[in-house]
Protein backbone atom coordinates (compact mmCIF):
# COMPACT_ATOMS: atom_id res chain seq x y z
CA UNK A 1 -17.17 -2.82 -9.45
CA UNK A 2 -14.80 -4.83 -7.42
CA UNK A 3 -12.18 -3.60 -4.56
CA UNK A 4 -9.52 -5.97 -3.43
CA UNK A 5 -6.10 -5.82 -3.19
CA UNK A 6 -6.04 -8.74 -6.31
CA UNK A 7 -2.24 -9.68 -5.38
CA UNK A 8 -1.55 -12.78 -8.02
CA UNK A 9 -4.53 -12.57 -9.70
CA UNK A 10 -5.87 -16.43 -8.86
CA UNK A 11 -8.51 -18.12 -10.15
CA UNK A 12 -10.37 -16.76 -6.69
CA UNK A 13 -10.20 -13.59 -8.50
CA UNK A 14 -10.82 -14.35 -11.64
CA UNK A 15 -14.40 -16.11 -10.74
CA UNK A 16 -15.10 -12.55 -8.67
CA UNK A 17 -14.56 -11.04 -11.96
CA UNK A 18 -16.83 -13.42 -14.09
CA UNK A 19 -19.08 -12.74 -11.79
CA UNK A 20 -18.34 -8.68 -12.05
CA UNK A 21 -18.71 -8.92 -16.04
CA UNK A 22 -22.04 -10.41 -15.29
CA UNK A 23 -23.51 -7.70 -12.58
CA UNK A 24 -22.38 -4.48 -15.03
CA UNK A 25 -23.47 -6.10 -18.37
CA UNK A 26 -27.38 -6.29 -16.80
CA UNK A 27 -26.60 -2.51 -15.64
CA UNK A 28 -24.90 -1.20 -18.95
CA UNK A 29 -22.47 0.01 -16.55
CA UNK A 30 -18.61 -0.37 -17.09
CA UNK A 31 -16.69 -3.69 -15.48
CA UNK A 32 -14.00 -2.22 -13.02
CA UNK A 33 -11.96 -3.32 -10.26
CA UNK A 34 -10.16 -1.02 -7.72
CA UNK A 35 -7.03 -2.32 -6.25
CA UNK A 36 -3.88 -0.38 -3.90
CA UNK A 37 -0.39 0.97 -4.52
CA UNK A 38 1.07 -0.15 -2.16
CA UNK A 39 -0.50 -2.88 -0.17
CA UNK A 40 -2.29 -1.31 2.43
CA UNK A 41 -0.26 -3.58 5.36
CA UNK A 42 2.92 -1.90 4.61
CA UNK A 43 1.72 1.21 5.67
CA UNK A 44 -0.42 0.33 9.05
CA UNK A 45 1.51 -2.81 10.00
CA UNK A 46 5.04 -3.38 7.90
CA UNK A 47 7.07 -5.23 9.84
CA UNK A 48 3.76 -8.24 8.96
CA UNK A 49 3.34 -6.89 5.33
CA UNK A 50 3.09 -10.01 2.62
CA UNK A 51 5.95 -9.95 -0.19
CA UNK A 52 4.03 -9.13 -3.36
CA UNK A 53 2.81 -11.81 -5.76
CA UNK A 54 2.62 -8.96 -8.45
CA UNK A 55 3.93 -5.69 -9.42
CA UNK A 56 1.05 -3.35 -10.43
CA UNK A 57 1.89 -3.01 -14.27
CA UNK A 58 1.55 -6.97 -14.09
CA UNK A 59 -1.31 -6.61 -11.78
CA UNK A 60 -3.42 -4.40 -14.17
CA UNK A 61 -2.21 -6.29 -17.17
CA UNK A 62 -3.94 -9.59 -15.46
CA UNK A 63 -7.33 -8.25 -14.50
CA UNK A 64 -7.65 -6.45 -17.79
CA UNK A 65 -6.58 -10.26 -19.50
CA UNK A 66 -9.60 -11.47 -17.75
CA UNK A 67 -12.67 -8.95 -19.24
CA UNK A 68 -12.34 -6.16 -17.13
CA UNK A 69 -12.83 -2.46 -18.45
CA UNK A 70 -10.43 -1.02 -16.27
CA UNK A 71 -8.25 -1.28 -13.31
CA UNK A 72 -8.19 1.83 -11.00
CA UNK A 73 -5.08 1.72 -9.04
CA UNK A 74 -6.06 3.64 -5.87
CA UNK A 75 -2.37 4.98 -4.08
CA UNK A 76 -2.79 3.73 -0.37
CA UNK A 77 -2.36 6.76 1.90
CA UNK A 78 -2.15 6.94 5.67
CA UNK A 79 -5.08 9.84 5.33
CA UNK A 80 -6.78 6.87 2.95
CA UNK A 81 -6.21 4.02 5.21
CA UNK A 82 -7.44 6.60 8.19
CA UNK A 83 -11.35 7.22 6.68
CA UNK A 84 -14.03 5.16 9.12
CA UNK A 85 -15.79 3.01 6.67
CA UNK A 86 -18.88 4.66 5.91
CA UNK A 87 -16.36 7.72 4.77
CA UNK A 88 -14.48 5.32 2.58
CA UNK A 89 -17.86 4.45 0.81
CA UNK A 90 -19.20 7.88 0.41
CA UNK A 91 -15.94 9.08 -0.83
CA UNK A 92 -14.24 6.66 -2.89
CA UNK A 93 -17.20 4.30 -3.76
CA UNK A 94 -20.50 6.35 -3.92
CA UNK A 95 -19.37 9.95 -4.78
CA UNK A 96 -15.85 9.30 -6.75
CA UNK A 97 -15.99 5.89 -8.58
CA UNK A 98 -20.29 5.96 -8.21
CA UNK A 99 -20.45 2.64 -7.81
CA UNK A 100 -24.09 0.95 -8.98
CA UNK A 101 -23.29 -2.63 -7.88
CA UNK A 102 -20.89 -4.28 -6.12
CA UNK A 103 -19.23 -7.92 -5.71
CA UNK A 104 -17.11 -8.84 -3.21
CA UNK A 105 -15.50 -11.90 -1.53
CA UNK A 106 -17.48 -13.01 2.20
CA UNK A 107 -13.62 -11.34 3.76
CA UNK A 108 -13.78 -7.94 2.22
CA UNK A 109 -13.23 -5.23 5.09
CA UNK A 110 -12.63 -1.65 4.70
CA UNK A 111 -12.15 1.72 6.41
CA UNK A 112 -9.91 2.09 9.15
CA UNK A 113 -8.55 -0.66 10.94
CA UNK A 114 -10.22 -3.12 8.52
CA UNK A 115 -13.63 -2.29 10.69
CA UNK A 116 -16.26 -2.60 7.70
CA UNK A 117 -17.02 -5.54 6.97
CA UNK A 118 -19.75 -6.83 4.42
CA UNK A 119 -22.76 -6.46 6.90
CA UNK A 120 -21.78 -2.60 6.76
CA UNK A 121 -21.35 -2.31 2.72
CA UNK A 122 -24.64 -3.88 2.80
CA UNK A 123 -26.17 -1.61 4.98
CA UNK A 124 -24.82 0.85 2.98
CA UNK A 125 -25.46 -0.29 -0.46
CA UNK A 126 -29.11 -0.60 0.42
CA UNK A 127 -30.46 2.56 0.73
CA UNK A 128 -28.22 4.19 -2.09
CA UNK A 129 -29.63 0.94 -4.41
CA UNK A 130 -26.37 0.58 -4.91
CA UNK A 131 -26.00 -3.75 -5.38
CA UNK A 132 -24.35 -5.71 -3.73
CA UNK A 133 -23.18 -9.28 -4.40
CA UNK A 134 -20.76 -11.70 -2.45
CA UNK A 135 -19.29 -14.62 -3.75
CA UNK A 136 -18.36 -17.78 -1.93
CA UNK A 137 -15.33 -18.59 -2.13
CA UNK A 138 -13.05 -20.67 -4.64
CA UNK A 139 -12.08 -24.16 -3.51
CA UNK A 140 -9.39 -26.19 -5.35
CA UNK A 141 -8.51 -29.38 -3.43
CA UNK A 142 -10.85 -29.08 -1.11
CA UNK A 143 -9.34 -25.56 0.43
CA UNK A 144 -9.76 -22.00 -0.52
CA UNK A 145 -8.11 -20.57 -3.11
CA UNK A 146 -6.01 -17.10 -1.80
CA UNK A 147 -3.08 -14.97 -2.14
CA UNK A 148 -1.33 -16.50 0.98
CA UNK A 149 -2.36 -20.02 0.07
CA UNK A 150 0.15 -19.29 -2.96
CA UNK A 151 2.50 -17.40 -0.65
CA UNK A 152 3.44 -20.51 0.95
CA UNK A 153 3.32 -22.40 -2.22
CA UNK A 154 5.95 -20.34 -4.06
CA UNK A 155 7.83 -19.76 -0.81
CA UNK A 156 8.21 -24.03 -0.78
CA UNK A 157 9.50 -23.77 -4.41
CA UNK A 158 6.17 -25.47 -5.50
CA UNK A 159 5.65 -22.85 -8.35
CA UNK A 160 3.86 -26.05 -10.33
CA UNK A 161 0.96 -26.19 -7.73
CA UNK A 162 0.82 -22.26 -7.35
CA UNK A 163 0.38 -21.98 -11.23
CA UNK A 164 -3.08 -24.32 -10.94
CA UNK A 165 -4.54 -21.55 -8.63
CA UNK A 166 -3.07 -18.63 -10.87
CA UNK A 167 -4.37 -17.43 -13.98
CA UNK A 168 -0.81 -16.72 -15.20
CA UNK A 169 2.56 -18.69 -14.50
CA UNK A 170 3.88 -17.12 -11.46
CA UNK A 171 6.33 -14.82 -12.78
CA UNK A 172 9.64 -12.66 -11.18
CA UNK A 173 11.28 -9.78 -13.09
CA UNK A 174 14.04 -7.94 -12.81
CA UNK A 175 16.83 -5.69 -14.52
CA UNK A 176 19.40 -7.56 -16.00
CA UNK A 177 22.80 -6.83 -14.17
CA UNK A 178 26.74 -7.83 -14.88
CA UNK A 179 27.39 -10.62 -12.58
CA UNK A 180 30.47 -12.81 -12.21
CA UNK A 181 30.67 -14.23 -15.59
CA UNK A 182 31.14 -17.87 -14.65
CA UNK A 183 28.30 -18.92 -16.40
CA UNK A 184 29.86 -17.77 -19.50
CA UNK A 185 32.50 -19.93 -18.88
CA UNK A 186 30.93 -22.89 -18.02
CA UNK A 187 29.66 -22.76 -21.40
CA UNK A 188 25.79 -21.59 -19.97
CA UNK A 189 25.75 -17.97 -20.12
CA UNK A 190 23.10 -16.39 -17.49
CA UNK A 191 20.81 -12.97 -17.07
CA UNK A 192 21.84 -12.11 -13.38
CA UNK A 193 18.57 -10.41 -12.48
CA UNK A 194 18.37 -7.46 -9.45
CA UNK A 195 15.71 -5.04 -8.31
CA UNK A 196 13.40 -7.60 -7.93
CA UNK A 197 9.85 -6.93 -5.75
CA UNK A 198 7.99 -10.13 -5.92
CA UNK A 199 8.25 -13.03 -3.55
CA UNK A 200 11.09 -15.39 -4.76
CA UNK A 201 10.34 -19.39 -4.79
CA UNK A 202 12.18 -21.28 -2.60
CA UNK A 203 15.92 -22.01 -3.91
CA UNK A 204 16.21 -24.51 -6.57
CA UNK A 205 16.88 -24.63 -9.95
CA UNK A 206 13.85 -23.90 -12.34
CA UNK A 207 12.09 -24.32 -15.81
CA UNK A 208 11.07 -21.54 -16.96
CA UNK A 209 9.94 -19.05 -20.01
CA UNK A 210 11.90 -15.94 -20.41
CA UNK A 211 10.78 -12.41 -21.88
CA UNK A 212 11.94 -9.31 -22.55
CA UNK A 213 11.15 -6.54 -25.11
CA UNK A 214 14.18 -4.83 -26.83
CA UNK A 215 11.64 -2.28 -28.67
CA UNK A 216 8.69 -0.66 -28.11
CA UNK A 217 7.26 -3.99 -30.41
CA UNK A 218 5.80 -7.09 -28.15
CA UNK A 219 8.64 -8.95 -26.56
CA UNK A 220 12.05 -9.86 -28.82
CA UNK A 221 13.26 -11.87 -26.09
CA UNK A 222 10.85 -15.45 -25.80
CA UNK A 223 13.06 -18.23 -24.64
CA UNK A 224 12.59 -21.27 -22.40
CA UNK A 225 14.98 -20.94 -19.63
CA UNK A 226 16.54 -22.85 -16.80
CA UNK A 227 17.00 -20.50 -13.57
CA UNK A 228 18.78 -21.01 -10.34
CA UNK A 229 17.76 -19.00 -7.33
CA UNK A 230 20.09 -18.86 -4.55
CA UNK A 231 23.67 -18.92 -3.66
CA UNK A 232 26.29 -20.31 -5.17
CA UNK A 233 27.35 -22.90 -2.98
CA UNK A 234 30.29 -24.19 -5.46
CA UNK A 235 32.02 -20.78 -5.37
CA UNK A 236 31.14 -20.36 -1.49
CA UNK A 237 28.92 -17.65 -2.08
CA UNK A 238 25.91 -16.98 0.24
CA UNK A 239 24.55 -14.18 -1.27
CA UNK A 240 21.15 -15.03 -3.07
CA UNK A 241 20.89 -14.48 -6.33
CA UNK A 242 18.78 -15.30 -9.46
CA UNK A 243 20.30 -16.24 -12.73
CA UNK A 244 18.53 -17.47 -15.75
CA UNK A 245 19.83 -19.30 -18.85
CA UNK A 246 17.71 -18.36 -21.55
CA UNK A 247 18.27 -21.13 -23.69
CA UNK A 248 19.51 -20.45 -27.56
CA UNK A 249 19.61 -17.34 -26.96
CA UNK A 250 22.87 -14.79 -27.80
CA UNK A 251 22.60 -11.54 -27.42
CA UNK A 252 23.28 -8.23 -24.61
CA UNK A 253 20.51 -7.98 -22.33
CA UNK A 254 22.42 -5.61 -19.44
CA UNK A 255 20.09 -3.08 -18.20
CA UNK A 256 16.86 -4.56 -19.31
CA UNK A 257 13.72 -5.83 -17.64
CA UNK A 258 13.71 -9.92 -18.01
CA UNK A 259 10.56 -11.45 -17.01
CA UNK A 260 10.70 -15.06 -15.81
CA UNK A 261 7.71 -17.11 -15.72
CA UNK A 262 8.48 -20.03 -13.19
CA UNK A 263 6.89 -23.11 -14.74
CA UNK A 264 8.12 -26.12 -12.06
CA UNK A 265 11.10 -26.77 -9.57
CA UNK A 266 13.94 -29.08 -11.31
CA UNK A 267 16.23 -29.69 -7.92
CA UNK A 268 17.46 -28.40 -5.23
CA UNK A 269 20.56 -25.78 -5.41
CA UNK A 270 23.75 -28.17 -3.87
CA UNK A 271 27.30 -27.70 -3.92
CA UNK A 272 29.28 -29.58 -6.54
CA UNK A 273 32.78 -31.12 -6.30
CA UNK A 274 34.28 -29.61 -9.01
CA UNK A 275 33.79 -27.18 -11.92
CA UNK A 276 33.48 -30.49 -14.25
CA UNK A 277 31.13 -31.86 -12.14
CA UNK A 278 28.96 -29.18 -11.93
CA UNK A 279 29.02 -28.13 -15.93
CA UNK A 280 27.74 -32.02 -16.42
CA UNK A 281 24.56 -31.11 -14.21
CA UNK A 282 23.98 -27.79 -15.99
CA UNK A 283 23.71 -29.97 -19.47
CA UNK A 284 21.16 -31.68 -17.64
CA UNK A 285 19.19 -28.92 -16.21
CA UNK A 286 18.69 -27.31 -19.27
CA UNK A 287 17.69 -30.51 -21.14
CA UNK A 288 15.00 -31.12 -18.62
CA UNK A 289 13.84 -27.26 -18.42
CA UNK A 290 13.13 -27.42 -22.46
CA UNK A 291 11.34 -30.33 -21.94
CA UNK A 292 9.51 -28.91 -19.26
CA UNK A 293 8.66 -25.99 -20.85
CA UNK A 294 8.07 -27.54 -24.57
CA UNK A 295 5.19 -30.36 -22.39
CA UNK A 296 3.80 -26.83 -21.10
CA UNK A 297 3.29 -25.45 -23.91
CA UNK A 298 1.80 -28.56 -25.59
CA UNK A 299 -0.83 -28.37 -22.47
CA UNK A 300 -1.69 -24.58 -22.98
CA UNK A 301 -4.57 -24.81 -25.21
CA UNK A 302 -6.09 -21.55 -24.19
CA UNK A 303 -8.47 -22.79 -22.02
CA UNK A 304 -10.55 -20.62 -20.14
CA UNK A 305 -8.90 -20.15 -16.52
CA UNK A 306 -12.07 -20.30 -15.09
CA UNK A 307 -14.50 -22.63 -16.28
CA UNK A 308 -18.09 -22.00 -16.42
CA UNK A 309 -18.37 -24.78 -13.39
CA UNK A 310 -15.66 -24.17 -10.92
CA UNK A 311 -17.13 -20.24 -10.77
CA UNK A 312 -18.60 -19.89 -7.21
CA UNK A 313 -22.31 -19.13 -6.34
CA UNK A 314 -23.27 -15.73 -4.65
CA UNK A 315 -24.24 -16.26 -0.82
């Protein structure tokens, strides 16, 4: 098994879990990864907790994607996040999940604090015969991959370059609320999303690929879209907001859950001179976010995320 926190499921994670696959298939032993509900920061240090890359149900969904045979989803406690490490391994690892091997990145800590490191686990593991691996990590461009390498990456509207390190397209959702209507108007009706949790990219205007299930079937709703996050700066508003154009698409979405997966940054957000003006640009945005989102889905050819060679070697 694996813990980690797994926030964006990169391709950091999703070598640990090749690697995982590996380990239990010479054991006969389920794959399984244990991740945390909520991040354990926001409960010992908040005011320096990291904006989620993923909800959970997204989270889960992810690691399962990648071969897993389950995803425990551990709720982080302050009596949890209190146990000295060696309690945290009998407990959770040894006696509750009975761990047989483990792999881990050279950064995992545990216990209280975040005072176990990997030299504990391994003193540990050892006389249990519990295994222990630990993987070097991922580079991509010559630097680690990691959850706050994408952090700044989506936070610089740069969800093109996050997406190479992500096994996924970085997506936001959120429940479809009335807004003010103009985009109705203006001839490019948009979702108004709220009640968002993820980290929002920088604001800009967006391709992007838009889902959303009406039934209990797989999603209804599959439409490239062209989203603007921020204010409005034509209508002086400075409230930010995120509004999607799902393009073709008619229909009532209010009170569902829209999923936007950002694909790459159009422009920046700007005030316009006039309504005309800004209609004219609108055209344009959503001719270039079809073609941006048509040329990505020429490129997805279901390629492994994690090919055999980029896969790191144990150290």
């Amino acid at each position: 098994m694996s813990v980690g926190n797994f926030d964006g499921v990169h391709l950091g994670h999703a070598a640990l879990v090749a690697r995982l696959r590996e380990v239990a298939a010479t054991r006969a032993v389920p794959a399984v990864a244990l991740t945390f509900d909520p991040h354990p920061a926001s409960l010992v240090r908040p005011e320096a907790a990291p904006v989620p890359l993923t909800t959970i149900p997204r989270r889960v969904d992810l690691l399962l994607a990648l071969g897993l045979d389950a995803v425990v989803v551990q709720p982080a406690t302050p009596q949890l996040l209190g146990l000295a490490p060696r309690r945290f391994y009998d407990l959770v690892l040894r006696d509750r999940l009975r761990a047989a091997a483990l792999v881990e990145g050279p950064d995992f800590r545990f216990g209280v604090g975040r005072s176990g490191d990997i030299a504990a686990l391994r003193g540990y593991c050892l006389p249990d015969g519990v295994g222990l691996e630990v993987l070097a990590p991922l580079e991509v461009d010559a630097a680690p991959v990691s959850s706050s390498r994408l952090r700044r990456l989506i936070a610089e509207g740069d969800v093109a370059a996050a997406n190479r390190l992500l096994t996924a397209p970085y997506r936001v959702s959120g429940r479809v609320v009335t807004g003010a209507r103009r985009g109705a108007t203006l001839g490019f009706p948009t979702a108004n999303l709220a009640e968002m949790v993820t980290l929002l990219p920088a604001p800009g205007v967006y391709a992007a690929r838009a889902t959303a299930a009406i039934g209990l079937a797989p999603p209804d709703v599959d439409h490239a879209a062209a989203v603007h996050v921020g204010p409005n700066a034509t209508f002086d508003e400075t409230m930010l907001s995120v509004e999607a154009h799902l393009i073709g698409f008619t229909g009532d979405l209010y009170g569902r859950t829209l999923h936007v997966d950002f694909l790459t940054r159009l422009r920046d957000t700007r005030r316009f001179a006039s309504v005309e003006e800004l209609r004219a640009q609108l055209a344009i945005d959503v001719s270039a976010a079809a073609d941006a989102v048509r040329r990505a889905g020429d490129d997805a050819t279901g390629s492994d995320p994690v090919p055999r060679s980029t896969v790191p070697p144990a150290v």
